[in-house]
PDB file of N, CA and C in Angstrom:
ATOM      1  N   UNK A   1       1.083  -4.358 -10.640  1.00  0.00           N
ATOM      2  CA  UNK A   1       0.146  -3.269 -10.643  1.00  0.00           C
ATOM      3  C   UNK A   1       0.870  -1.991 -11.041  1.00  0.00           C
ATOM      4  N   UNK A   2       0.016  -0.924 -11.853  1.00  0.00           N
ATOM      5  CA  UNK A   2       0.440   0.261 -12.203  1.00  0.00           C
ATOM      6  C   UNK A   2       0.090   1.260 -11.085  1.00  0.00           C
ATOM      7  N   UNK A   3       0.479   2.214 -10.687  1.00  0.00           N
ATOM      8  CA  UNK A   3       0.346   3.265 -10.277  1.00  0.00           C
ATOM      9  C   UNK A   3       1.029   4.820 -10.578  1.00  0.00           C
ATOM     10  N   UNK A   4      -0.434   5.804 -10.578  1.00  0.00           N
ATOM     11  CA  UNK A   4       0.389   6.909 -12.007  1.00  0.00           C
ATOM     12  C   UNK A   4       0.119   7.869 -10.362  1.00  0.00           C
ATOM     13  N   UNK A   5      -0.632   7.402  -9.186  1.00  0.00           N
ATOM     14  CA  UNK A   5      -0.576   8.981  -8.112  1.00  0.00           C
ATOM     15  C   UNK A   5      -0.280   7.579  -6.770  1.00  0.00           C
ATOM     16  N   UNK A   6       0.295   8.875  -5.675  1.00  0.00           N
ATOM     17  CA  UNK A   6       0.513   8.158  -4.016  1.00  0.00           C
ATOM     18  C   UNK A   6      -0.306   7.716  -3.785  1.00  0.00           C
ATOM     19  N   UNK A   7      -1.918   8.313  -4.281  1.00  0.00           N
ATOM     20  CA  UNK A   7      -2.935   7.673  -3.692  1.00  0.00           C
ATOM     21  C   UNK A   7      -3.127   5.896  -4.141  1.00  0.00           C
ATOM     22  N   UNK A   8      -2.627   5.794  -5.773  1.00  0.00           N
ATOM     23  CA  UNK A   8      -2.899   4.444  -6.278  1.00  0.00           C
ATOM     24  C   UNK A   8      -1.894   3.556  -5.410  1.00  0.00           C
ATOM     25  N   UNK A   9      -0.670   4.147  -5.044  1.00  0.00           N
ATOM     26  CA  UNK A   9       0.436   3.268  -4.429  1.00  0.00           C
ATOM     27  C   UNK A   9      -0.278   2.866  -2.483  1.00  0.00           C
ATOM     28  N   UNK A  10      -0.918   4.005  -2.118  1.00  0.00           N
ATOM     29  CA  UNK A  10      -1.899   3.931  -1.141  1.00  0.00           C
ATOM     30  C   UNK A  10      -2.675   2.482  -1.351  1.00  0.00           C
ATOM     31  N   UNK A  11      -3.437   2.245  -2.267  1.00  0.00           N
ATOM     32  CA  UNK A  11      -4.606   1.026  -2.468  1.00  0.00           C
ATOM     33  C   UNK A  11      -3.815  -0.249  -2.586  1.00  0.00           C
ATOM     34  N   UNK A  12      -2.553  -0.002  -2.979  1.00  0.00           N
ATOM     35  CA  UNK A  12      -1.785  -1.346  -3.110  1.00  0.00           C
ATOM     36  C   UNK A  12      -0.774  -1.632  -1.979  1.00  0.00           C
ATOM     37  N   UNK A  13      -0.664  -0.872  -1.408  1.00  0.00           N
ATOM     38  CA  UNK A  13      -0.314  -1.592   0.574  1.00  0.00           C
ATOM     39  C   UNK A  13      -1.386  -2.131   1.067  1.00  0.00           C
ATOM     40  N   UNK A  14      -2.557  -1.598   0.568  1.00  0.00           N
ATOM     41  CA  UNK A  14      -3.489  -2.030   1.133  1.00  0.00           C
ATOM     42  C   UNK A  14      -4.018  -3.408   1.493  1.00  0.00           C
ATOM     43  N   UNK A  15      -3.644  -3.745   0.086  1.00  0.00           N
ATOM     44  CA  UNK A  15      -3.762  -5.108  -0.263  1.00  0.00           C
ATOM     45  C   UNK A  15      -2.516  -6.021  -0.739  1.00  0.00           C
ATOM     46  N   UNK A  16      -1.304  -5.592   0.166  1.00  0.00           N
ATOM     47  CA  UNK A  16      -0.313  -5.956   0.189  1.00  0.00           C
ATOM     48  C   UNK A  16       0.242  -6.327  -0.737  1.00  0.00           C
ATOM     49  N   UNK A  17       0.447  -5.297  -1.833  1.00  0.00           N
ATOM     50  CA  UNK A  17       0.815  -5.287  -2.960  1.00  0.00           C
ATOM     51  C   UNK A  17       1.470  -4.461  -3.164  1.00  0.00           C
ATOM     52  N   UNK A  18       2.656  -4.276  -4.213  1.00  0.00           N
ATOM     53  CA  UNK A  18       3.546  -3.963  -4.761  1.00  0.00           C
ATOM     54  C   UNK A  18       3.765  -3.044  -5.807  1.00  0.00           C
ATOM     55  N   UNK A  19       4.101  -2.205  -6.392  1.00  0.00           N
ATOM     56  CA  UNK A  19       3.575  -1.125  -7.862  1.00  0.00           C
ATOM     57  C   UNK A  19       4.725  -0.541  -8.433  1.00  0.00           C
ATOM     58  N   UNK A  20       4.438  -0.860 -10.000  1.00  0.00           N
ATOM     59  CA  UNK A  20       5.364   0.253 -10.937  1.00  0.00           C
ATOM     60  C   UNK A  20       4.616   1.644 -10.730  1.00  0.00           C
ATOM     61  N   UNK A  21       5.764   2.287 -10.247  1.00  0.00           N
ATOM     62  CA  UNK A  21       4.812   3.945 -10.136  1.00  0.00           C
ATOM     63  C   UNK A  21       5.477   4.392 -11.792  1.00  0.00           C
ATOM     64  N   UNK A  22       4.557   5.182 -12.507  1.00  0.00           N
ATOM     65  CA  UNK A  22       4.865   6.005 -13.374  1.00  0.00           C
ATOM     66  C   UNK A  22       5.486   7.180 -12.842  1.00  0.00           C
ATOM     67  N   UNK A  23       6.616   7.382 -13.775  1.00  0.00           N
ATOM     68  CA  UNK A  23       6.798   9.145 -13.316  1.00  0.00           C
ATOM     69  C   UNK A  23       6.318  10.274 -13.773  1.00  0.00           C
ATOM     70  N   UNK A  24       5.426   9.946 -15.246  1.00  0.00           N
ATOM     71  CA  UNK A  24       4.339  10.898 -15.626  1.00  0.00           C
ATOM     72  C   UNK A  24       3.089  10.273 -15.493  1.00  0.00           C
ATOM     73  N   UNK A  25       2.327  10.790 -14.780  1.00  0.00           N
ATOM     74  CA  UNK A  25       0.874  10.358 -14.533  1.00  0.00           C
ATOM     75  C   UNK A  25       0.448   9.730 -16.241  1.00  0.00           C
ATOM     76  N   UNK A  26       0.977  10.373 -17.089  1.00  0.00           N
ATOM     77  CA  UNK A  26      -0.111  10.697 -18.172  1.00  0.00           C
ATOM     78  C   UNK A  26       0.363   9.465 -19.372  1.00  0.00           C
ATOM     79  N   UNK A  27       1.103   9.386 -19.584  1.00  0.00           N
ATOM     80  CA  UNK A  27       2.103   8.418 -20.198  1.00  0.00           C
ATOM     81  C   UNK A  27       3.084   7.687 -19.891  1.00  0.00           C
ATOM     82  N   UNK A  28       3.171   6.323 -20.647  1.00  0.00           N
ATOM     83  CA  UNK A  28       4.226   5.343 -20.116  1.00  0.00           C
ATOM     84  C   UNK A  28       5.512   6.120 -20.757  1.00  0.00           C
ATOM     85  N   UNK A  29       5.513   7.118 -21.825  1.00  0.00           N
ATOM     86  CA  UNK A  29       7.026   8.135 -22.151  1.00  0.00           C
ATOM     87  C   UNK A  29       7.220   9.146 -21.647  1.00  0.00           C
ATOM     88  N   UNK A  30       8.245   8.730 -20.686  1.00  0.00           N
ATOM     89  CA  UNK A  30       8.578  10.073 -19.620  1.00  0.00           C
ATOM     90  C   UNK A  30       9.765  10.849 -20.205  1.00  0.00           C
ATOM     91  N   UNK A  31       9.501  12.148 -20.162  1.00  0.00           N
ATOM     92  CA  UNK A  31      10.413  13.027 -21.127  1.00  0.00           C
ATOM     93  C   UNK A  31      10.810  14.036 -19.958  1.00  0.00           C
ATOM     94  N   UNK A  32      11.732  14.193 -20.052  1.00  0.00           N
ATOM     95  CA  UNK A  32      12.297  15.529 -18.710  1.00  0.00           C
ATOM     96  C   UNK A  32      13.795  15.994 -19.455  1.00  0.00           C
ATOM     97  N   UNK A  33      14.035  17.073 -18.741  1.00  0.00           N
ATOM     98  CA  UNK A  33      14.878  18.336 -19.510  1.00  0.00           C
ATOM     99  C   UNK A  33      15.561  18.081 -18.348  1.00  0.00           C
ATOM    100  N   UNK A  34      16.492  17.534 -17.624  1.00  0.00           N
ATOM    101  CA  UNK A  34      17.192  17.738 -16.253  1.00  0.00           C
ATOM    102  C   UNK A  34      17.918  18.922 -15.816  1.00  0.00           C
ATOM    103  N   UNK A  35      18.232  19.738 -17.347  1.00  0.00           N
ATOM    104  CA  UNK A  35      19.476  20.490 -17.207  1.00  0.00           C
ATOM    105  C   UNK A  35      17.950  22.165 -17.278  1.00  0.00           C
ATOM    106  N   UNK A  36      16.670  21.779 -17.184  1.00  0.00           N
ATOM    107  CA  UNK A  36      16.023  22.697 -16.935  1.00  0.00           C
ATOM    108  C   UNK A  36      15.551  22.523 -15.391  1.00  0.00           C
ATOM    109  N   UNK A  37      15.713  23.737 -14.384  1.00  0.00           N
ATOM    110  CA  UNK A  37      15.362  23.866 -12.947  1.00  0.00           C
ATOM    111  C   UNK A  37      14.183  23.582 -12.656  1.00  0.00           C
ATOM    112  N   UNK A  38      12.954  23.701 -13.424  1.00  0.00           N
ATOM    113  CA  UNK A  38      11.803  23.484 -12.956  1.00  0.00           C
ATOM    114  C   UNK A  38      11.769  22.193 -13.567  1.00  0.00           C
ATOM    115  N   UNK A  39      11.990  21.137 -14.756  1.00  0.00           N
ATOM    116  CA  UNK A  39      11.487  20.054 -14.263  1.00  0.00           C
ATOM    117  C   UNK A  39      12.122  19.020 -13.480  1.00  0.00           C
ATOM    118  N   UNK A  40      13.437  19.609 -13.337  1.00  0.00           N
ATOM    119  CA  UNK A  40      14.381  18.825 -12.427  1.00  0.00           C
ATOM    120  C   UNK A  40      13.392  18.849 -11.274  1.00  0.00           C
ATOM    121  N   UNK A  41      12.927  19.577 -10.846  1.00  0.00           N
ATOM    122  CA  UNK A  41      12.583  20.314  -9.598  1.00  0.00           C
ATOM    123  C   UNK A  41      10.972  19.336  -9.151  1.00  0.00           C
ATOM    124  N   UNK A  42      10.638  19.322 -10.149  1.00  0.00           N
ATOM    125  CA  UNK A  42       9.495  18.887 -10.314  1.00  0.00           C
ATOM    126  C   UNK A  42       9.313  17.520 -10.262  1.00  0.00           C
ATOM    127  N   UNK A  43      10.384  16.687 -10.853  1.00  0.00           N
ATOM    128  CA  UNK A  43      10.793  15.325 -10.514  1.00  0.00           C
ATOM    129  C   UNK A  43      10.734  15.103  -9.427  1.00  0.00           C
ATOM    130  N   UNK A  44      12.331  15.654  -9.203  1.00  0.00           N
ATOM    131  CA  UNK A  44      12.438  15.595  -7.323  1.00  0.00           C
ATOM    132  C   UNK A  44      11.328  15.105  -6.403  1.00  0.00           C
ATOM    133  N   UNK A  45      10.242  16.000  -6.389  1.00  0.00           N
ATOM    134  CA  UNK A  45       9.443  16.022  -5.785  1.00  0.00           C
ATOM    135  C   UNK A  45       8.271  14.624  -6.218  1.00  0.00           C
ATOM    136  N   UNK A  46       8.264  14.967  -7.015  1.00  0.00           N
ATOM    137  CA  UNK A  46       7.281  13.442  -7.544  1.00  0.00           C
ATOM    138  C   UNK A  46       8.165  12.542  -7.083  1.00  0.00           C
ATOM    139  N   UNK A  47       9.556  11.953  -7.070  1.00  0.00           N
ATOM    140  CA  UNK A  47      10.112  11.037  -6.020  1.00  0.00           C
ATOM    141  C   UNK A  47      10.599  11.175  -4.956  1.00  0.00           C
ATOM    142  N   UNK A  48      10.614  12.244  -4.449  1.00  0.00           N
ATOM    143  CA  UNK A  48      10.450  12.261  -2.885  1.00  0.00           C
ATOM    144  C   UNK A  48       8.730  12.144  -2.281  1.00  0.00           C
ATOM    145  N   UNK A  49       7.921  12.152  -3.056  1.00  0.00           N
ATOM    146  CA  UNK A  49       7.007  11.988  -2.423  1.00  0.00           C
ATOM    147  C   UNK A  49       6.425  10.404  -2.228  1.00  0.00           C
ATOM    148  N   UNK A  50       7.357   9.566  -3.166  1.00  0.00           N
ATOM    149  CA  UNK A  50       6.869   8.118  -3.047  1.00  0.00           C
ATOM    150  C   UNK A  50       7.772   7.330  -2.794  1.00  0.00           C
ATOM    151  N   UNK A  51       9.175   7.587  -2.205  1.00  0.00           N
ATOM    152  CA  UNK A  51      10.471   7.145  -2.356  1.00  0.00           C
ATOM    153  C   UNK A  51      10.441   6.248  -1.422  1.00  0.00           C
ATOM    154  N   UNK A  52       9.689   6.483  -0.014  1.00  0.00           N
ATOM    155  CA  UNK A  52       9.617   5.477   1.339  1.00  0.00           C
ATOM    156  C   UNK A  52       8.595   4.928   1.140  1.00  0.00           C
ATOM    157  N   UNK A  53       7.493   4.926   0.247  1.00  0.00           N
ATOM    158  CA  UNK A  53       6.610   4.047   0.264  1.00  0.00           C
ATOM    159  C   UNK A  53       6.310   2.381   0.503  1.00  0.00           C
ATOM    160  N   UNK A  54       5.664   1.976   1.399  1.00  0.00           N
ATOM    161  CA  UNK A  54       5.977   0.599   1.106  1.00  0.00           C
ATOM    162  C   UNK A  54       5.818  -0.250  -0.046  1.00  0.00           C
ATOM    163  N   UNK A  55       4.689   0.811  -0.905  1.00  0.00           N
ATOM    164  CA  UNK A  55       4.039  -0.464  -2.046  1.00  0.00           C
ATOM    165  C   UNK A  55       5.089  -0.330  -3.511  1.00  0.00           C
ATOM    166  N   UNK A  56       5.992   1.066  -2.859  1.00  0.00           N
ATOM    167  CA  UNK A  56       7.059   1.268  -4.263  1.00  0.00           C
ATOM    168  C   UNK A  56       7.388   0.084  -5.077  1.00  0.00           C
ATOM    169  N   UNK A  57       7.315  -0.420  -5.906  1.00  0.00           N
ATOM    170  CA  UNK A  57       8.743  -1.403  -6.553  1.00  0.00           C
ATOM    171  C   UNK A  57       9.840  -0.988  -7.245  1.00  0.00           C
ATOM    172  N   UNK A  58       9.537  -0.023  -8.193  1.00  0.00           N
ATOM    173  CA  UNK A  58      10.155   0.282  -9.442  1.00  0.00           C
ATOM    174  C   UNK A  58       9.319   1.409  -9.893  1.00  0.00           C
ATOM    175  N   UNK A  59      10.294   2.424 -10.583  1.00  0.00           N
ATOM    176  CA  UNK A  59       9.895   3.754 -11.221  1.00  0.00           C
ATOM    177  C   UNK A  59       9.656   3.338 -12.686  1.00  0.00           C
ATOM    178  N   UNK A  60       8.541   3.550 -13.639  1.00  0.00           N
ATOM    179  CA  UNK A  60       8.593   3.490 -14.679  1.00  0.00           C
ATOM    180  C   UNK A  60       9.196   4.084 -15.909  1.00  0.00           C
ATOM    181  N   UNK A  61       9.897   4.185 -16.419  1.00  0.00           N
ATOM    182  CA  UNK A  61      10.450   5.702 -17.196  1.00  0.00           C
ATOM    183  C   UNK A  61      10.648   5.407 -18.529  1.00  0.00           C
ATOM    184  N   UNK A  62      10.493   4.490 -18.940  1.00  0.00           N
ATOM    185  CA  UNK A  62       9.985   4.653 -20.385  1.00  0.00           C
ATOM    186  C   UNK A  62       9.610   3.473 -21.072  1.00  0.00           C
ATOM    187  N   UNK A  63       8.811   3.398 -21.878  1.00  0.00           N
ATOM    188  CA  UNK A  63       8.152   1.786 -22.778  1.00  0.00           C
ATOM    189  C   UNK A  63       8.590   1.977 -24.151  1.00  0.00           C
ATOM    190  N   UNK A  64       9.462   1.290 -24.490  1.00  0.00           N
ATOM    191  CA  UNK A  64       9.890   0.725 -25.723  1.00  0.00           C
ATOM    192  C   UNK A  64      10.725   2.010 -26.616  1.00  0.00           C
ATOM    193  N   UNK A  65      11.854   2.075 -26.557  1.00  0.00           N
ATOM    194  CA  UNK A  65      12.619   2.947 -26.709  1.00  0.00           C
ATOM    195  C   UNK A  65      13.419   2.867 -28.321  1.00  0.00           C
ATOM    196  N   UNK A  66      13.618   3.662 -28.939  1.00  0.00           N
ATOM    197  CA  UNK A  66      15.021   3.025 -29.708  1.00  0.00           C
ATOM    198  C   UNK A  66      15.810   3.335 -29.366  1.00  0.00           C
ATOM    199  N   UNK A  67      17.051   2.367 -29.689  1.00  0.00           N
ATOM    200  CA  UNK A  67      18.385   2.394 -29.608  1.00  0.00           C
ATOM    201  C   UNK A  67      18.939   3.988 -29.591  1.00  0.00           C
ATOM    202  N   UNK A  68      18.677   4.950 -30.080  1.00  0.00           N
ATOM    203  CA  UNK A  68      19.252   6.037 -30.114  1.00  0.00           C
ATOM    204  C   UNK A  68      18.576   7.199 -28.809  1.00  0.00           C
ATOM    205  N   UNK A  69      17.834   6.603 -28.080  1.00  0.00           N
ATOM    206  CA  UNK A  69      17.433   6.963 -26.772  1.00  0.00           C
ATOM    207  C   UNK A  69      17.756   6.617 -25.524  1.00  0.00           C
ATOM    208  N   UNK A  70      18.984   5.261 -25.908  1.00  0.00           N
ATOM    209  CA  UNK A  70      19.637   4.713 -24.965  1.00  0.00           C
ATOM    210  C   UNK A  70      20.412   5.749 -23.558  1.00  0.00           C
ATOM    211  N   UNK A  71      21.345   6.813 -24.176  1.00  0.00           N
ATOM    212  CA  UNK A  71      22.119   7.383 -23.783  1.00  0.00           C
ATOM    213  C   UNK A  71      21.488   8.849 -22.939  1.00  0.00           C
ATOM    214  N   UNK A  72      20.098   8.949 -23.430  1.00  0.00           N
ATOM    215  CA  UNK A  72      19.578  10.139 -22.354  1.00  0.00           C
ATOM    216  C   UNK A  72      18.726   9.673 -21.724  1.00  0.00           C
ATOM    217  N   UNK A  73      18.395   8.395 -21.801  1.00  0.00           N
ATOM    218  CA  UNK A  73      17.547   7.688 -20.645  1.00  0.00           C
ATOM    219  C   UNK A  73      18.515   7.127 -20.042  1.00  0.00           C
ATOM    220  N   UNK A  74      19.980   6.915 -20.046  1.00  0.00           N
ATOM    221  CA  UNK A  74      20.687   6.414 -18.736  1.00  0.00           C
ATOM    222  C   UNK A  74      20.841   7.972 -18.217  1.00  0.00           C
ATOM    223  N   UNK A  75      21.351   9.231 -18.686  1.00  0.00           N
ATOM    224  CA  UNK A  75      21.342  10.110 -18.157  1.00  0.00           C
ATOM    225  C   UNK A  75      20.267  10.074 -17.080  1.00  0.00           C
ATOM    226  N   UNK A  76      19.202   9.993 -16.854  1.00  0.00           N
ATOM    227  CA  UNK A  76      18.014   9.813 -16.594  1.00  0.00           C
ATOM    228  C   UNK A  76      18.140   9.411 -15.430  1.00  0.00           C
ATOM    229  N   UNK A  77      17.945   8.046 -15.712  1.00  0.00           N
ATOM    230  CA  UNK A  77      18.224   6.714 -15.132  1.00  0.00           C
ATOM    231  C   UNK A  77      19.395   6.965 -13.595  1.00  0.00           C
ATOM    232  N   UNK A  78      20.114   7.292 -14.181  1.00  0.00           N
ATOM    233  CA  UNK A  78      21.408   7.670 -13.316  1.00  0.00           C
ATOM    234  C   UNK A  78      20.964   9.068 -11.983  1.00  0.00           C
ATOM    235  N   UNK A  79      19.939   9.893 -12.849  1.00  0.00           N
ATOM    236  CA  UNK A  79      19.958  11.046 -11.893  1.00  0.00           C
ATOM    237  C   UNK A  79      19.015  10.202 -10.722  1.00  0.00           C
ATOM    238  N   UNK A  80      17.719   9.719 -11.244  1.00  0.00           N
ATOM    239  CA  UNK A  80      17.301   9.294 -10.753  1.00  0.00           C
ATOM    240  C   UNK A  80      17.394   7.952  -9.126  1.00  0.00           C
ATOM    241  N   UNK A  81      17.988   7.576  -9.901  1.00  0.00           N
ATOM    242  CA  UNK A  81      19.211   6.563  -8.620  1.00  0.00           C
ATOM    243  C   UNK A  81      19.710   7.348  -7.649  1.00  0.00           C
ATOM    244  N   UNK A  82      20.086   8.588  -8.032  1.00  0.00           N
ATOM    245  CA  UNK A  82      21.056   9.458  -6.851  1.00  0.00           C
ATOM    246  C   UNK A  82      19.987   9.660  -6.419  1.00  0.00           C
ATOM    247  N   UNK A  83      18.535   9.997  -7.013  1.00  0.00           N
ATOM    248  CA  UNK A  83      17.462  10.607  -5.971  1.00  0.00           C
ATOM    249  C   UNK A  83      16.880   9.454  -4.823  1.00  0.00           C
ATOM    250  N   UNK A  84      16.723   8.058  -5.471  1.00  0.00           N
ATOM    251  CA  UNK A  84      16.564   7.255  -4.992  1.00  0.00           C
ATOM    252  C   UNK A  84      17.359   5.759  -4.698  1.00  0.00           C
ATOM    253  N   UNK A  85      18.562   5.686  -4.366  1.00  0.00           N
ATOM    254  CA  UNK A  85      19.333   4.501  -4.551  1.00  0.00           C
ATOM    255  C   UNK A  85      18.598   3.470  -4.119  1.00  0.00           C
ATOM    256  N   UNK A  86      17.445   3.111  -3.636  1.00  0.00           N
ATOM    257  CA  UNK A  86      16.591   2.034  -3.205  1.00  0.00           C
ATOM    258  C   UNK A  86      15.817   1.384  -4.229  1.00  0.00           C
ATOM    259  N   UNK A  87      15.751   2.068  -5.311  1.00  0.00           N
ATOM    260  CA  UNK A  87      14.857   1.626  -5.962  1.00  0.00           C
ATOM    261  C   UNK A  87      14.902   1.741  -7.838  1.00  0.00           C
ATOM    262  N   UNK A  88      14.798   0.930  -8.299  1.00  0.00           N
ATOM    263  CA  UNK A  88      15.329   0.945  -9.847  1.00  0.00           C
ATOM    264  C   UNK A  88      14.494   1.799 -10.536  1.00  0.00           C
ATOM    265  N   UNK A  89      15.141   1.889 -12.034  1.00  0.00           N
ATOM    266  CA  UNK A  89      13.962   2.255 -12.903  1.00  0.00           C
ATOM    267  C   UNK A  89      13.718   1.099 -14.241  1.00  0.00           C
ATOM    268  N   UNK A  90      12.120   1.337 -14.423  1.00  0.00           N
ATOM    269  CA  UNK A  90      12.223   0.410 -15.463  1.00  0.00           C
ATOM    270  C   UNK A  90      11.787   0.911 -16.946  1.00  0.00           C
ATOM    271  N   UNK A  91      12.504   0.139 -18.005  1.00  0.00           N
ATOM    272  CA  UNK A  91      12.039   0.674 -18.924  1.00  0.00           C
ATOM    273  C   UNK A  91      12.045  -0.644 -19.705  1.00  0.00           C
ATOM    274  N   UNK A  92      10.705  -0.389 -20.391  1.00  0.00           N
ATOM    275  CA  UNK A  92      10.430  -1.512 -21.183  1.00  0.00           C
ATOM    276  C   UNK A  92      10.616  -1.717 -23.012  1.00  0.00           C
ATOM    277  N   UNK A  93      11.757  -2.678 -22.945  1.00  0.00           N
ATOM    278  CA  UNK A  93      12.693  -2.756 -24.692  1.00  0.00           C
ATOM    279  C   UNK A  93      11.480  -3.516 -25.340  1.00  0.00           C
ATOM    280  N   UNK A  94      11.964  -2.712 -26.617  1.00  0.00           N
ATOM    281  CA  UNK A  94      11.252  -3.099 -27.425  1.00  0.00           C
ATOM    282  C   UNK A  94      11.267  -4.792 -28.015  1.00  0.00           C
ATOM    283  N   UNK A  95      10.449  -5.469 -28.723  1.00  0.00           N
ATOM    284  CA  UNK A  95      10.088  -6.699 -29.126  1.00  0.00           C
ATOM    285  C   UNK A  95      11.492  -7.232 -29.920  1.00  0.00           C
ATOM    286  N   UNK A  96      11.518  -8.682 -29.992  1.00  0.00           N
ATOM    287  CA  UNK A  96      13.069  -8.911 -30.964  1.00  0.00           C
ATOM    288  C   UNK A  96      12.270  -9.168 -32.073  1.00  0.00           C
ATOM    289  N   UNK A  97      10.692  -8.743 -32.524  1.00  0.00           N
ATOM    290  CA  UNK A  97      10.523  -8.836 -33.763  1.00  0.00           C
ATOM    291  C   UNK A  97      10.294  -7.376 -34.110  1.00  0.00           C
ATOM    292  N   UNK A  98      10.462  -5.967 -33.487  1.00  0.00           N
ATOM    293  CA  UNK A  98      11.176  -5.122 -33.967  1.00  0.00           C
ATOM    294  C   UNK A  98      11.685  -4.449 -35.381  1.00  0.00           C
ATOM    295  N   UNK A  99      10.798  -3.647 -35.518  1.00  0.00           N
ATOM    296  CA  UNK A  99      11.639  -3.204 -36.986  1.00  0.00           C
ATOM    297  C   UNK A  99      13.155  -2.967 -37.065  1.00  0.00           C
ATOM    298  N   UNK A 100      13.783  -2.222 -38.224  1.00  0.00           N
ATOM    299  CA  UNK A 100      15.149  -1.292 -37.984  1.00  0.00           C
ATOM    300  C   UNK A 100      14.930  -0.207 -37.767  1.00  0.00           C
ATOM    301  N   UNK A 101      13.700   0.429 -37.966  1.00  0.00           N
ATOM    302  CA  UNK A 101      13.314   2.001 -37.920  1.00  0.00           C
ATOM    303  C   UNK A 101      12.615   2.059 -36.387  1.00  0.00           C
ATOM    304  N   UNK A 102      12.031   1.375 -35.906  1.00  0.00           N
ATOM    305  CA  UNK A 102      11.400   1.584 -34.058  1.00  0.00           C
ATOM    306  C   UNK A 102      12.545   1.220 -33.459  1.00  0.00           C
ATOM    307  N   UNK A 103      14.133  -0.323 -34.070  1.00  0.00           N
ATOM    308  CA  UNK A 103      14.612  -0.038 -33.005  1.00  0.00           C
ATOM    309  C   UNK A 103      15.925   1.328 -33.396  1.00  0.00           C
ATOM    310  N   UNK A 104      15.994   2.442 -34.247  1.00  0.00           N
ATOM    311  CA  UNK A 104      16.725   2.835 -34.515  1.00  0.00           C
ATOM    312  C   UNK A 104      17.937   3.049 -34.623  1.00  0.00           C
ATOM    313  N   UNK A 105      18.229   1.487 -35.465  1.00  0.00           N
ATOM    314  CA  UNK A 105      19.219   0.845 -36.101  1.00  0.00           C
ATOM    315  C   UNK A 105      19.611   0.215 -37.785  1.00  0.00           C
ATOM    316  N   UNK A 106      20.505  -0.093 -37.875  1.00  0.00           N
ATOM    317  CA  UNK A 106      20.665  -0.686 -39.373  1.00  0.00           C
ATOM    318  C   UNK A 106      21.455  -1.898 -39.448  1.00  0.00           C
ATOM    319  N   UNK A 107      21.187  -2.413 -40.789  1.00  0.00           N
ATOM    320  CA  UNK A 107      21.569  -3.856 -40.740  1.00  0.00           C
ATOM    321  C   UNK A 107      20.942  -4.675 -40.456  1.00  0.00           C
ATOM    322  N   UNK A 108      21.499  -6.165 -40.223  1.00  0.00           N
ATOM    323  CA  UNK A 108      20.278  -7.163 -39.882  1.00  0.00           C
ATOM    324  C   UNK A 108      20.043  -7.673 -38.717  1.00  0.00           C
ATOM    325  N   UNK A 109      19.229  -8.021 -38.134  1.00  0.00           N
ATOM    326  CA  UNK A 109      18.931  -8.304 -37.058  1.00  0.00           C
ATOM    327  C   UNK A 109      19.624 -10.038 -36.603  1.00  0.00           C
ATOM    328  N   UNK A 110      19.969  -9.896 -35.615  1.00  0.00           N
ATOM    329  CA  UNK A 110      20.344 -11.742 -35.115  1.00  0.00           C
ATOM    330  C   UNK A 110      19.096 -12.224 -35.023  1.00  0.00           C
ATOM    331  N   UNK A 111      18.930 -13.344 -35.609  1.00  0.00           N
ATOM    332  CA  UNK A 111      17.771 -14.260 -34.590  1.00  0.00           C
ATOM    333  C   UNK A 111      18.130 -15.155 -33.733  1.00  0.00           C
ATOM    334  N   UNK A 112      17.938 -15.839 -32.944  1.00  0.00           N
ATOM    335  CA  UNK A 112      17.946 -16.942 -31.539  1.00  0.00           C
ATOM    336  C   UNK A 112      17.343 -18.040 -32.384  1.00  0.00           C
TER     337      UNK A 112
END
C-alpha cells in the first residue's frame, strides 16, 4: 500500500497493514535542496511525524532514476537514515529494457 499523509498510514494499521509512505505527497520524484534550511527543515518534520508509526515500512524517494542521479539520491538517502535509522528508503530502478538516454549512460547494455 501507498501512503502520501499520517492519516493514509492511520487506515493501514487499521487493517493491519503495512505502507510505502511518500515523502512528497504529490509525486513519486522527491526533490529536496538539503543544504537549503527550510526544506531540510521541512523534511525533518514530514519524518518525524511518521517515524514511530506502526504501519511505516519504507520511505519512498524516488521512481526510476538515471544513473547520473545516483550520487544525490544517496546524499539523500544517507541524511535520511540519520533521521530515521529504523527504516529504509526506497527507490524504484529503472527497467533492464531501459534506454541509454533514461538510464543516463553509454555503450551497450549486458543482457542476462
Amino acid at each position: 500500500m501507498w501512503a502520501r499523509t499520517p492519516e493514509e498510514l492511520d487506515n493501514a494499521a487499521k487493517y493491519g497493514m503495512r505502507a510505502i509512505y511518500m515523502l512528497d505527497p504529490k509525486t513519486v520524484w522527491f526533490k529536496v535542496d538539503l543544504d537549503d534550511a527550510a526544506q531540510a527543515s521541512a523534511l525533518a518534520e514530514r519524518i518525524d511525524r511518521v517515524k514511530n508509526h506502526p504501519a511505516l515500512y519504507v520511505y519512498q524517494h524516488w521512481d526510476e532514476p538515471s544513473a547520473e542521479r545516483f550520487a544525490e539520491l544517496t546524499h539523500v538517502k544517507e541524511w535520511i537514515r540519520r533521521r530515521d535509522p529504523n527504516h529504509a528508503t526506497w527507490i524504484n530502478l529503472l527497467p533492464c529494457y531501459a534506454t541509454n538516454k533514461q538510464l543516463g549512460v553509454e555503450g551497450d547494455r549486458t543482457r542476462a
